[in-house]
Structure formats: structure tokens, C-alpha cells
N, C-alpha and C. Protein backbone atom coordinates (compact mmCIF):
# COMPACT_ATOMS: atom_id res chain seq x y z
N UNK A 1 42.24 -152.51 56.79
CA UNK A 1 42.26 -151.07 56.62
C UNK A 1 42.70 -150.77 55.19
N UNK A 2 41.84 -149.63 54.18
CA UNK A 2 42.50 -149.75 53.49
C UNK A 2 43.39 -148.95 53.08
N UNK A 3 44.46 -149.07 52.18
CA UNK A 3 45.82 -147.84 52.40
C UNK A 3 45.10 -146.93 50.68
N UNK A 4 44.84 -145.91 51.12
CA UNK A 4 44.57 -145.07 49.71
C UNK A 4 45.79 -144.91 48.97
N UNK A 5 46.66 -145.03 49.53
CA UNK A 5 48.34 -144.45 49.07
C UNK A 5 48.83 -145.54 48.46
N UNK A 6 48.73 -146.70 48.62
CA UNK A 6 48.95 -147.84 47.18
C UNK A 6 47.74 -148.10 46.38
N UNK A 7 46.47 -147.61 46.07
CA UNK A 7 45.67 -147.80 45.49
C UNK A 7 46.14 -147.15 43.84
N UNK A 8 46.58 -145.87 43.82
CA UNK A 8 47.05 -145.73 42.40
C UNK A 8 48.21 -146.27 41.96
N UNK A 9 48.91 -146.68 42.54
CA UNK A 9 50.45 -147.83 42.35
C UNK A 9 49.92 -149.09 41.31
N UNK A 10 48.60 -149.77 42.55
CA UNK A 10 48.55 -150.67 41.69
C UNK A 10 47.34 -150.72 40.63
N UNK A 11 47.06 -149.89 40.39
CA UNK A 11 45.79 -149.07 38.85
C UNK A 11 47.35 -148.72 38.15
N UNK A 12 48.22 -148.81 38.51
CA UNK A 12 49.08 -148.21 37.52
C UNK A 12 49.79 -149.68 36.60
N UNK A 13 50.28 -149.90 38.27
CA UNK A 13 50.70 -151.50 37.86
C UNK A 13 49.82 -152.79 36.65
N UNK A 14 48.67 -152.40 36.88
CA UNK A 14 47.27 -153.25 36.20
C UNK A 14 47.36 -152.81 34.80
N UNK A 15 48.10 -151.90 34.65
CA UNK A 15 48.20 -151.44 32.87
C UNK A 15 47.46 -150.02 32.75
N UNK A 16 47.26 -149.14 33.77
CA UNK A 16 46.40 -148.53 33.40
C UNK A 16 47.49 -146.72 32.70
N UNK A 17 48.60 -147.26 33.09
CA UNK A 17 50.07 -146.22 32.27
C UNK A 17 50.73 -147.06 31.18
N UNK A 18 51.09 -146.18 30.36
CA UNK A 18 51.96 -146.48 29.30
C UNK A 18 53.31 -147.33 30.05
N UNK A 19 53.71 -147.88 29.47
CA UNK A 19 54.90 -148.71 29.40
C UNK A 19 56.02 -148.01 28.54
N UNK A 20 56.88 -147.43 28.90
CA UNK A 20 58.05 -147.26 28.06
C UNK A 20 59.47 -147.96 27.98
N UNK A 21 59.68 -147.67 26.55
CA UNK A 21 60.86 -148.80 26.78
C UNK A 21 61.68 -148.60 27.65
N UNK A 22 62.87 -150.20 27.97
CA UNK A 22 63.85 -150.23 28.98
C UNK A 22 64.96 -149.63 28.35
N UNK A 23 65.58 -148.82 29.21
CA UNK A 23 67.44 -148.71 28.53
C UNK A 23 67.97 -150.03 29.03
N UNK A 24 69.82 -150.19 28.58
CA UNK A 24 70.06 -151.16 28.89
C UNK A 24 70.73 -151.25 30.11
N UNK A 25 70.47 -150.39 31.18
CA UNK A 25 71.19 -149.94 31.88
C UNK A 25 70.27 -150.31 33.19
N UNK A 26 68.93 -150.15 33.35
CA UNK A 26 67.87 -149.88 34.71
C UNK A 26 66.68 -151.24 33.98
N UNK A 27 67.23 -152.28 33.23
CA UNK A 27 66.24 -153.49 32.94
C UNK A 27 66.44 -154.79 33.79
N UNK A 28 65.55 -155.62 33.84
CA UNK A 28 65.72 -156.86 34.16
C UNK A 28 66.59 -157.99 33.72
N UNK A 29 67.49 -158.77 34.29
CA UNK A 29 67.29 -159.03 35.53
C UNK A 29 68.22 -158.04 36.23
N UNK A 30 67.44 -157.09 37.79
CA UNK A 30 67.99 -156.64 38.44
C UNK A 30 67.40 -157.07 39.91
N UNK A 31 68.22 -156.55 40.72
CA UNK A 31 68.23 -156.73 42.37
C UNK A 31 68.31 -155.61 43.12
N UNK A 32 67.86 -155.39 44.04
CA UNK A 32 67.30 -154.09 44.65
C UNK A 32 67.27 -154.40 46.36
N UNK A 33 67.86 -153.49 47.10
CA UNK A 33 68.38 -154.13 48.30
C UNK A 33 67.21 -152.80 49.20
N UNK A 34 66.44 -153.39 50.02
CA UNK A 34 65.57 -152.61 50.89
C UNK A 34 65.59 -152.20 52.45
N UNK A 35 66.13 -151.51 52.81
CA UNK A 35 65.33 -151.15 54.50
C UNK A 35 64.39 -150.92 54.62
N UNK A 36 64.01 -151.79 55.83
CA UNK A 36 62.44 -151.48 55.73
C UNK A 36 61.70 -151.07 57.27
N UNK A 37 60.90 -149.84 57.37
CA UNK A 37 61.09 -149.58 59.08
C UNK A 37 59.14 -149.96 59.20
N UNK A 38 58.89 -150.52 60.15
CA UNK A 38 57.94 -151.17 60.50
C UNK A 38 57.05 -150.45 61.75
N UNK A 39 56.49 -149.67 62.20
CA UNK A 39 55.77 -148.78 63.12
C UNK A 39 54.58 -149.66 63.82
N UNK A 40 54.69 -150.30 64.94
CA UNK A 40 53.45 -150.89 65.50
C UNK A 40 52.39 -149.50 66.30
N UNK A 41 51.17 -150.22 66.31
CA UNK A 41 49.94 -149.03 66.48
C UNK A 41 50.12 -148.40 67.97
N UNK A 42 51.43 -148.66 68.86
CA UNK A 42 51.63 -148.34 70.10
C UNK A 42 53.09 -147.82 69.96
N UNK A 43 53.80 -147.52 68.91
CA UNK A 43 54.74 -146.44 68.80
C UNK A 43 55.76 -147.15 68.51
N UNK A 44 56.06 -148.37 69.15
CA UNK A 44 56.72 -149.44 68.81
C UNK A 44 57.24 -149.35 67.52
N UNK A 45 58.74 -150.07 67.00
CA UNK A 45 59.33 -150.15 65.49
C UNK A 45 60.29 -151.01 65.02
N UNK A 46 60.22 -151.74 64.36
CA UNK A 46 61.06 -152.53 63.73
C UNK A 46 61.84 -152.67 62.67
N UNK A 47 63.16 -152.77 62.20
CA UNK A 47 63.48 -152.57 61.14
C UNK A 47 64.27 -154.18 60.56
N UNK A 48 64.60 -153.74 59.33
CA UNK A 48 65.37 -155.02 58.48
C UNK A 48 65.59 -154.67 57.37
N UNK A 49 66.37 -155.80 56.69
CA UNK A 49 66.49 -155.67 55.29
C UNK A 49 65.90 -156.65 54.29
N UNK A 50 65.30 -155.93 53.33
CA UNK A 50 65.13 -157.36 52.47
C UNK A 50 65.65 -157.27 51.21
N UNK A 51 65.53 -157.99 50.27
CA UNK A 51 66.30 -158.31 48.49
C UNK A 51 64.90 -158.57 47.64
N UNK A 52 64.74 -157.93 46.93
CA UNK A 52 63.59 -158.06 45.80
C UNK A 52 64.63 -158.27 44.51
N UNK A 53 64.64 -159.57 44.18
CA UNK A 53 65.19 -160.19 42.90
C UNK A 53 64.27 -160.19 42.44
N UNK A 54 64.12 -159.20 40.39
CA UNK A 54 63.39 -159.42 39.50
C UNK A 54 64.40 -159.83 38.45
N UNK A 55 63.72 -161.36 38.16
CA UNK A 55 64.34 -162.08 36.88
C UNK A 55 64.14 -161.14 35.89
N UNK A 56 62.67 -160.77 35.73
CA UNK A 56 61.86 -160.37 34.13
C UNK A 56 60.66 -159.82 34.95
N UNK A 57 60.56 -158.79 33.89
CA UNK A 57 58.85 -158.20 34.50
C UNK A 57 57.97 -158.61 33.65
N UNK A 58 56.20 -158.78 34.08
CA UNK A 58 55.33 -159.60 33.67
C UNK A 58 55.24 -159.05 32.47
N UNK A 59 54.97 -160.15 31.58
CA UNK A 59 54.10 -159.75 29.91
C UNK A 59 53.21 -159.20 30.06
N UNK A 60 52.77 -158.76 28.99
CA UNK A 60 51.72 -158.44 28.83
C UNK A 60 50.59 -159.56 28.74
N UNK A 61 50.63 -160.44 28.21
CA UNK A 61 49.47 -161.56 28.43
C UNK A 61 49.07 -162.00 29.99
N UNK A 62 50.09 -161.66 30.58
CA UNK A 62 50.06 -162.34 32.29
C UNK A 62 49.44 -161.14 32.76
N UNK A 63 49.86 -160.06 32.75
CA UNK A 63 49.34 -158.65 33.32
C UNK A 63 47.58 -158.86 32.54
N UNK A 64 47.43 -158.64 31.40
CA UNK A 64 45.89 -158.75 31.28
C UNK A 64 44.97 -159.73 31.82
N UNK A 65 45.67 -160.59 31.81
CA UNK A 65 44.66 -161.81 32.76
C UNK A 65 44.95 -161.67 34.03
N UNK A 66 45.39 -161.09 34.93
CA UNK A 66 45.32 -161.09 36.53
C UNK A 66 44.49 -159.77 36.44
N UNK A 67 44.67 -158.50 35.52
CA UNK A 67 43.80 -157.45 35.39
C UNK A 67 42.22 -158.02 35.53
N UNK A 68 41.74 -158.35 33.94
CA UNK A 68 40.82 -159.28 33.77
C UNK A 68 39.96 -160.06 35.16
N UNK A 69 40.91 -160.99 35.89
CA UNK A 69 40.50 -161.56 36.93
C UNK A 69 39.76 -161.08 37.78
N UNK A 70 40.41 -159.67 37.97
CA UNK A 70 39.91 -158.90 39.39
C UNK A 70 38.75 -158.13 38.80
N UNK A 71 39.01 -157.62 37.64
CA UNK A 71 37.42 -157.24 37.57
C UNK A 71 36.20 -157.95 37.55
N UNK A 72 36.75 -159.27 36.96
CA UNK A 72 35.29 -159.82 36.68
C UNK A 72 35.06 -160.90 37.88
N UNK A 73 36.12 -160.86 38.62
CA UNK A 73 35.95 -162.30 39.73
C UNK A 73 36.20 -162.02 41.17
N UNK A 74 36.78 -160.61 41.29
CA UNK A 74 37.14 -160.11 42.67
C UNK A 74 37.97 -160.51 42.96
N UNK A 75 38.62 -160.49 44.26
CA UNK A 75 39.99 -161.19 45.17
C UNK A 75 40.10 -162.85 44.97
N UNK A 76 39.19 -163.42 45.07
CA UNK A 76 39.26 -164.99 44.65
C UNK A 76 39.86 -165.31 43.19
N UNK A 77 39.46 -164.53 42.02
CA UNK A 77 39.58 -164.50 40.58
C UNK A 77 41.31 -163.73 40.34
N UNK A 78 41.21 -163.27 41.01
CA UNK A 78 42.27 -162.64 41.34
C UNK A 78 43.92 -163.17 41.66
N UNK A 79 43.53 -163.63 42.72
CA UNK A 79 44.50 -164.48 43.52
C UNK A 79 44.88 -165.95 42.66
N UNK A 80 43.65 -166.58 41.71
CA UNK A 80 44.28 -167.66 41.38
C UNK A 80 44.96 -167.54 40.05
N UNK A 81 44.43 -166.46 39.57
CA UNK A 81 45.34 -165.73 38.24
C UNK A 81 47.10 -165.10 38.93
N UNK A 82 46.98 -164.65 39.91
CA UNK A 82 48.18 -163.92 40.13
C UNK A 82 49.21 -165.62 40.59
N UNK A 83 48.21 -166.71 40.88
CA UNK A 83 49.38 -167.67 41.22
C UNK A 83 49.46 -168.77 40.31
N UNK A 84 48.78 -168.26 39.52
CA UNK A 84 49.52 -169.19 37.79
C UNK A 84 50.21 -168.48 37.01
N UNK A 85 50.32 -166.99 37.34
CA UNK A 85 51.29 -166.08 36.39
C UNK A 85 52.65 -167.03 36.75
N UNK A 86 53.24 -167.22 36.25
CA UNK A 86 54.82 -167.64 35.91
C UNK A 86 55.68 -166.73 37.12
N UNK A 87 56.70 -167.09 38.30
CA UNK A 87 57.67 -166.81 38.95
C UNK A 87 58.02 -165.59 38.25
N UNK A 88 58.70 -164.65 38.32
CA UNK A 88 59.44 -163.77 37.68
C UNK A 88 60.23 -163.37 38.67
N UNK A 89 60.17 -163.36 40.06
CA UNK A 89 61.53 -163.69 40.93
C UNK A 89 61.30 -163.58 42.26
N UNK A 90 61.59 -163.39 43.15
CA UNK A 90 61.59 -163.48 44.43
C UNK A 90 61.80 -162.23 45.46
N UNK A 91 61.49 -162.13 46.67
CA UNK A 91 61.84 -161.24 47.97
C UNK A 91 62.06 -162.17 48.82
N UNK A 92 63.48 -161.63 48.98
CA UNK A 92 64.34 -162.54 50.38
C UNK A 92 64.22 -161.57 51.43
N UNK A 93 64.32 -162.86 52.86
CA UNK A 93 64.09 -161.76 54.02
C UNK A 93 65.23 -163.31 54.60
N UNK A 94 66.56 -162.67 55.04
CA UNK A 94 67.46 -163.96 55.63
C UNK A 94 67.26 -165.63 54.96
N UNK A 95 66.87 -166.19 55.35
CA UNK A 95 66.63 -167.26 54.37
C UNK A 95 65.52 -167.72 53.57
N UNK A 96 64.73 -166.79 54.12
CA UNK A 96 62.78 -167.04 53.84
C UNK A 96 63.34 -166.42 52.52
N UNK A 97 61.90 -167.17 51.74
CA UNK A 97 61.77 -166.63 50.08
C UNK A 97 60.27 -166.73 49.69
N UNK A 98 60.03 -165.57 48.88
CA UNK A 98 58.88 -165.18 48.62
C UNK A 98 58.27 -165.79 47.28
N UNK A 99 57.96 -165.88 46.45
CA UNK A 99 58.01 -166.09 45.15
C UNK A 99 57.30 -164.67 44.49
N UNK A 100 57.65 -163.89 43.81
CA UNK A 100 57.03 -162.85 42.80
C UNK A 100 56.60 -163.14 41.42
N UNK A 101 55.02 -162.99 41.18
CA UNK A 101 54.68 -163.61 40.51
C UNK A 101 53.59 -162.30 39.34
N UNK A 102 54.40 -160.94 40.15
CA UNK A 102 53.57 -159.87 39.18
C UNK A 102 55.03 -158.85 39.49
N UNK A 103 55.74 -158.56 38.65
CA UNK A 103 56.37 -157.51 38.31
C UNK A 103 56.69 -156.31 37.47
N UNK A 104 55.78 -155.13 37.25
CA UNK A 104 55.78 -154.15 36.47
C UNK A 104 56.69 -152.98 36.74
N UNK A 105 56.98 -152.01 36.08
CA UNK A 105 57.64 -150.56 36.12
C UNK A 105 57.17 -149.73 35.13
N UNK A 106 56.96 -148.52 35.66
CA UNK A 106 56.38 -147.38 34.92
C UNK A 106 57.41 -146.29 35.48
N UNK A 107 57.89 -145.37 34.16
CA UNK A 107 58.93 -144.80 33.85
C UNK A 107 58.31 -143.19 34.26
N UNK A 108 59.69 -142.49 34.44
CA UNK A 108 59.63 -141.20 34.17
C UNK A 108 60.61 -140.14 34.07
N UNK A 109 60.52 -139.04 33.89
CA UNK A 109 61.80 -138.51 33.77
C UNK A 109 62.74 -138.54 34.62
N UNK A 110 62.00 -138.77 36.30
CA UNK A 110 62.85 -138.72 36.86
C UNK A 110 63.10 -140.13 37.99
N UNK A 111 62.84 -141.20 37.15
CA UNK A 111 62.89 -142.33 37.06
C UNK A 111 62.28 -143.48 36.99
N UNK A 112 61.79 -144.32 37.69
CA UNK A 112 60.93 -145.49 37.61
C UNK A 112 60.10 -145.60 39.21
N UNK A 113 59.29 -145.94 38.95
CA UNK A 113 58.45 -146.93 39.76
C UNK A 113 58.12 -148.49 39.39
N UNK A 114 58.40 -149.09 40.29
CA UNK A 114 58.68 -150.64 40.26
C UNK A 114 57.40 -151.48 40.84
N UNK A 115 56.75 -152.07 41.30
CA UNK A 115 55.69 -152.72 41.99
C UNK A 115 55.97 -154.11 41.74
N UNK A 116 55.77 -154.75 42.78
CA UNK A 116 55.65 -156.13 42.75
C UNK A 116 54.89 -156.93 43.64
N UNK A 117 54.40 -158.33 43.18
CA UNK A 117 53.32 -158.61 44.13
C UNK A 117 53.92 -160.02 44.19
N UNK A 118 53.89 -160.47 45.64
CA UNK A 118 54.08 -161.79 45.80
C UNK A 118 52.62 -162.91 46.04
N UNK A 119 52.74 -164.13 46.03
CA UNK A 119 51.54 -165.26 45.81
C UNK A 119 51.08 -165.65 47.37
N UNK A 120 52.29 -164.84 48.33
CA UNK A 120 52.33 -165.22 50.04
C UNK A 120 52.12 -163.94 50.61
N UNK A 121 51.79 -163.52 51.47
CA UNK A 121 52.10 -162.62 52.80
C UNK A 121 53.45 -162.76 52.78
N UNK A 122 54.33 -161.94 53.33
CA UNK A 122 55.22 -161.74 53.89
C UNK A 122 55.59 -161.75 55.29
N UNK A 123 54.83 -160.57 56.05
CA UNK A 123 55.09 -160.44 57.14
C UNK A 123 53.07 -160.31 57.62
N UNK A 124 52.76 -160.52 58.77
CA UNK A 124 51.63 -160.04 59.53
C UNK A 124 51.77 -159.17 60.53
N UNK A 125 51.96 -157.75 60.47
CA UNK A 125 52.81 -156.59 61.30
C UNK A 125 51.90 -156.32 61.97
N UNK A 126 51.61 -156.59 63.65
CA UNK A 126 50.86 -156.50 64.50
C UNK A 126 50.13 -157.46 64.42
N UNK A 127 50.26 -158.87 64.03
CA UNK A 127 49.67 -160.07 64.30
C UNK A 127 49.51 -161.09 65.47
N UNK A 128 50.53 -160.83 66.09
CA UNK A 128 50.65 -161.21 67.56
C UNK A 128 50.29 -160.55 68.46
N UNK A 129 49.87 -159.51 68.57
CA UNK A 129 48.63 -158.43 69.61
C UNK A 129 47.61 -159.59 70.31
N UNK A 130 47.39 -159.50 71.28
CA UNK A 130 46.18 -160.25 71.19
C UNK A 130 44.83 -159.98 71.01
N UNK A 131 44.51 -158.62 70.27
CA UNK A 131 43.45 -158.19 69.81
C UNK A 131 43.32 -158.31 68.39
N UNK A 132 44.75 -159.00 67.96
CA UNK A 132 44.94 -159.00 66.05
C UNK A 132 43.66 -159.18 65.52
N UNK A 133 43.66 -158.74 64.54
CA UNK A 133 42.18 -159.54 63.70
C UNK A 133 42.76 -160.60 62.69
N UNK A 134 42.01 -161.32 62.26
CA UNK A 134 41.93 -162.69 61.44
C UNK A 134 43.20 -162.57 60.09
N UNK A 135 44.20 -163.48 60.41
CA UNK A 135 44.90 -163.03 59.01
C UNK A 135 44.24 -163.57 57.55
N UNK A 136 43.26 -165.04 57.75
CA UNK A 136 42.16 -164.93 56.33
C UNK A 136 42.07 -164.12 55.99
N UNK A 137 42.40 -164.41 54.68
CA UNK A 137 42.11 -163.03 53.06
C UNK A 137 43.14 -162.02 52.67
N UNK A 138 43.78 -162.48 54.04
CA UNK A 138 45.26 -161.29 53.59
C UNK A 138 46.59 -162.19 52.68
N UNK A 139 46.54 -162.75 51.68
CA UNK A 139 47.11 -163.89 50.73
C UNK A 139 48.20 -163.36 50.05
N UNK A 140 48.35 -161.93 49.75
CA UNK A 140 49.25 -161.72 48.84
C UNK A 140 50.46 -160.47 49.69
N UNK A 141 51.53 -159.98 49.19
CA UNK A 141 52.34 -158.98 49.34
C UNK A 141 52.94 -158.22 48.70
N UNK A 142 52.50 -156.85 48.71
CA UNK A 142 52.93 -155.88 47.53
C UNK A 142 53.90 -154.93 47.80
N UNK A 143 54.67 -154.32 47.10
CA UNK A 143 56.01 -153.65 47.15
C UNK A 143 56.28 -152.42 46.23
N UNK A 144 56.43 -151.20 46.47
CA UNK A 144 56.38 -149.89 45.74
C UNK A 144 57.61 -149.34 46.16
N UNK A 145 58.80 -149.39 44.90
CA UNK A 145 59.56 -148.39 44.97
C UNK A 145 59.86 -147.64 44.00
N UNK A 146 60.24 -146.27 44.27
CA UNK A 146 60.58 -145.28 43.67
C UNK A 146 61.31 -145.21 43.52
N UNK A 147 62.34 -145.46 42.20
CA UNK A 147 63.63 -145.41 42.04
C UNK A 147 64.07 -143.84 40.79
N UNK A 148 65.60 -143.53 40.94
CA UNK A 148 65.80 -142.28 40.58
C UNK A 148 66.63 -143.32 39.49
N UNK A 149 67.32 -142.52 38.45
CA UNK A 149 67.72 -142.96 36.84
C UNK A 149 68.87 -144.03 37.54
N UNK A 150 69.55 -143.81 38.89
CA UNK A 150 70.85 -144.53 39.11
C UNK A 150 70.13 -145.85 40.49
N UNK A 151 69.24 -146.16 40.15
CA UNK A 151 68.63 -147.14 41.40
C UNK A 151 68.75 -146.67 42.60
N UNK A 152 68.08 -145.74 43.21
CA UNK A 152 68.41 -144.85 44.62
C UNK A 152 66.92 -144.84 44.86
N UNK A 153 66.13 -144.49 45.93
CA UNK A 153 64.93 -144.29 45.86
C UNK A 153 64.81 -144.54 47.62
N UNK A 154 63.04 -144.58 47.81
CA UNK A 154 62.47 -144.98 48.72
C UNK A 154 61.24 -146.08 48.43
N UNK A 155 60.52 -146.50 49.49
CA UNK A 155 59.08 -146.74 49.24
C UNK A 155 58.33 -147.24 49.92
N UNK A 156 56.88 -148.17 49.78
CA UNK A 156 56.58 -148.69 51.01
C UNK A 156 56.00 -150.22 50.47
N UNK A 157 55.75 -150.92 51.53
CA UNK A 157 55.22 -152.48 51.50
C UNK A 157 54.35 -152.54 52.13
N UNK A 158 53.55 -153.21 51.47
CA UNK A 158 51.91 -154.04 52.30
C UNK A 158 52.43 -155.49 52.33
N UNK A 159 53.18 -155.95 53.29
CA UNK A 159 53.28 -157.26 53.72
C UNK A 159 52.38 -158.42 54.21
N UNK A 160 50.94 -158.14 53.71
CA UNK A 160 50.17 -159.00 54.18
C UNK A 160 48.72 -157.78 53.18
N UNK A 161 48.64 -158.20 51.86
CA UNK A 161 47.31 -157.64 51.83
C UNK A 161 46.55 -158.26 51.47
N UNK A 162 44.92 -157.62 50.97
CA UNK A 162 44.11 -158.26 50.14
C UNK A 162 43.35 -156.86 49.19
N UNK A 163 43.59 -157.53 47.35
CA UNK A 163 43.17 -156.69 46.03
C UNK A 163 41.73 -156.70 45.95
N UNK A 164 41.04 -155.44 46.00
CA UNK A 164 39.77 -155.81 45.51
C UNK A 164 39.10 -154.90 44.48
N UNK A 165 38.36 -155.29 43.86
CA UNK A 165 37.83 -153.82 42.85
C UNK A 165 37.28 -153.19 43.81
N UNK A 166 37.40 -151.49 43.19
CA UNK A 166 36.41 -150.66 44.34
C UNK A 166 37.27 -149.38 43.62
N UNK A 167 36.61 -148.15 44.50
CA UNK A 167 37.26 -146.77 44.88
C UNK A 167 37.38 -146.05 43.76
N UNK A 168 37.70 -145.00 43.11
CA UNK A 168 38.38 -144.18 42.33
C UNK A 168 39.08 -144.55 41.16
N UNK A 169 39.86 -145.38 41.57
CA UNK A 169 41.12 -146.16 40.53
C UNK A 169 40.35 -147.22 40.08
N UNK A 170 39.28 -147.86 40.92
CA UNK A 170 38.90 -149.09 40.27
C UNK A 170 39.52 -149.98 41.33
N UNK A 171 40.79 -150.41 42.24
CA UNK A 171 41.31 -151.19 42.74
C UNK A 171 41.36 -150.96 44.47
N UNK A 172 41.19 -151.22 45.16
CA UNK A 172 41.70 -150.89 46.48
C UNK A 172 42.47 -152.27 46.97
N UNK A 173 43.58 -151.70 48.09
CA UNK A 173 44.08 -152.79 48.50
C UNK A 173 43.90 -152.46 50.18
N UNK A 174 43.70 -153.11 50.84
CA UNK A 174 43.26 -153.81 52.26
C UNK A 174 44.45 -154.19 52.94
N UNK A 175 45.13 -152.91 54.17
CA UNK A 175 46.32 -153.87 54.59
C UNK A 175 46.03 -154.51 56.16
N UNK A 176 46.94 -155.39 56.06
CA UNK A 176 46.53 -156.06 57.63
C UNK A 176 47.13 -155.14 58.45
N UNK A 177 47.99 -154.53 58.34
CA UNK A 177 49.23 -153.81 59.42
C UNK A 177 48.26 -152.33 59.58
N UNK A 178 48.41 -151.76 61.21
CA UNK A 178 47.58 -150.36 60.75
C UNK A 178 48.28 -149.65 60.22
N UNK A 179 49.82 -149.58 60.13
CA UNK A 179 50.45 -148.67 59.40
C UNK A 179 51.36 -149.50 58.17
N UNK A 180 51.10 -148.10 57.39
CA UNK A 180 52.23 -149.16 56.13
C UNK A 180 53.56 -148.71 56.64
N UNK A 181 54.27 -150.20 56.09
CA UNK A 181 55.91 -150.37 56.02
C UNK A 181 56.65 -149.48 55.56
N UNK A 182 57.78 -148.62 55.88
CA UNK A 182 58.41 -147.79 54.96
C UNK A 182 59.79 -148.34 54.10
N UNK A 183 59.85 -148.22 52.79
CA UNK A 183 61.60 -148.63 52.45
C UNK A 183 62.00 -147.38 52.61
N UNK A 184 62.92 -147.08 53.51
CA UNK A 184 63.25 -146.09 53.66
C UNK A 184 64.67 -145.93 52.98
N UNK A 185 65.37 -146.66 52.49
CA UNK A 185 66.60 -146.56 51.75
C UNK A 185 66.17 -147.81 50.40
N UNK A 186 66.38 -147.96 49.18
CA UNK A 186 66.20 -148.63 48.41
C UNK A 186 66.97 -148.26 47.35
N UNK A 187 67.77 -149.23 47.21
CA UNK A 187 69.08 -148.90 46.19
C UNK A 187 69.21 -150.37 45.38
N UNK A 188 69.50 -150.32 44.18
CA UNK A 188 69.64 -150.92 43.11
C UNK A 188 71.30 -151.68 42.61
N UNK A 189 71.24 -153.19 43.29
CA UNK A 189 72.85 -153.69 43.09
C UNK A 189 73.32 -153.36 41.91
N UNK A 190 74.49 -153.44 41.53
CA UNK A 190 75.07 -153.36 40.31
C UNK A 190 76.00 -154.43 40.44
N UNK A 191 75.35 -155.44 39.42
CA UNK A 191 76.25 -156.48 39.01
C UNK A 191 77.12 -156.57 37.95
């Protein structure tokens, strides 16, 4: 299914906004602590927490070539560019670890937006149904929060998607879950 509501996140994420500089206050390396509430297609809900550790957010050389990829190679071109980009940090869920291997932020007055994409799925939310459909092609996991100048925010997760060119923006993303994930609290550690 695809979610229209992260499709400009990640046209944004791909370079398609200015980059402004970091203060020294809301830069990398930071840690960002998530609730996350989970809605199955029968009313059903689940919640948890997870940790999105960003060491460093992607260069610019890494961001143009996973860009690059997807236009000219689709989800396959895509996927093997996003898993030679260099680690830049992780999403913990209890002891499981993700590896993050695309981390951008785009600024604003009234604070940041963050995105990050992992090289794994995360979760398959409504995968055990026994009507699930096929988790093939759903390879990666993406993460949108909205943070205010003091790390406070909300947002949501595609824990199981797949990137493809297409739509409006140029990008659509494909989630396995029928509903997206909410962070419904997302706050920013201070170390």
C-alpha cells in the first residue's frame, strides 16, 4: 500500500530541500527516544519504545548516489546503494539493532525534521494474519520525526517498506503494514 504521507519526507530527504547549517546544540551525534503506537487493520494496537542513535548524518556524496540509484535503477539500484552507504547509526528495539545507513535533517523555524532509513525491516505489522501478503521487497525501514528547537516532537515509521520512483515527488514508498506506525511522543536525550 502506498503511504502518500511519507512520500514528500523522503523527496525531501533525497536532497530535494536546502540543507541548513547545524547549531551546536540540535547536531550529531544525538539520540532520540520513541513511542511508537502500532494499529492492526481489526482495531487491534500495540505499543513500545524504540532509540534511533544518529552517529553523523549522510554526506553529501552518499546521499547523491543512493538518490542517483533510484532513479536510474529503481528499488534494486536502490537498495544496494543504500547498503554500501557507510553505518551512520542504529534503531534499537530491546536488544535487536538496526543498522542506519541514510540519515538526513531539514530545518525550520520551528524546528527540524529528521528521516532515517535502515538496510533491514524492522517490524512486519500484520504479518502474522493468515491472509498477510508476501514480505519480499519490503527490505528497508524508514523513520520521520518532527522535532521542535528543544528535541520534543512526534512522527511516524514504515517498519517494513519498499522505495520506488513514481508519483508527484518522483519517489513513492510502499508500506507492508495497512496502517502507518505513529511516534507519538519523540524526545531528544541530552547527554
Amino acid at each position: 500500500m502506498c503511504r502518500s504521507l511519507i512520500v514528500p519526507v523522503l523527496a525531501s530527504t533525497l536532497g530535494m530541500l536546502p540543507q541548513v547549517p547545524s547549531s551546536r546544540y540540535d547536531t550529531a551525534p544525538e539520540t532520540f527516544t520513541a513511542n511508537l503506537q502500532a494499529m492492526g487493520a481489526t482495531g487491534g494496537a500495540a505499543a513500545a519504545t524504540i532509540q534511533i542513535d544518529i552517529q553523523r548524518y549522510t554526506p553529501e556524496h552518499d546521499r547523491a548516489s543512493v538518490e542517483t540509484a533510484l532513479k536510474t535503477g529503481g528499488y534494486p539500484a536502490f537498495l544496494t546503494a543504500l547498503r554500501k552507504a557507510p553505518e551512520v547509526g542504529a534503531v534499537s528495539f530491546g536488544e535487536q539493532k538496526w543498522a542506519i545507513r541514510w540519515a538526513r535533517e531539514t530545518r525550520s523555524d520551528k524546528g527540524r525534521t529528521i528521516v532515517v532509513i535502515t538496510d533491514q525491516p524492522v517490524f512486519f505489522v500484520g504479518g502474522g494474519r493468515v491472509d498477510a501478503k508476501p514480505r519480499a521487497g519490503y527490505e528497508v525501514a524508514l523513520i520521520r520525526m518532527d522535532v521542535d528547537v528543544v528535541g520534543l516532537g512526534r512522527g511516524t515509521m514504515t517498519a517494513a517498506a519498499r522505495v520506488r520512483p513514481g508519483g508527484g515527488a518522483g519517489v513513492q514508498i510502499d508500506d507492508y503494514a495497512d496502517k502507518p506506525i505513529t511516534l507519538t511522543t519523540v524526545s531528544r536525550r541530552v547527554k
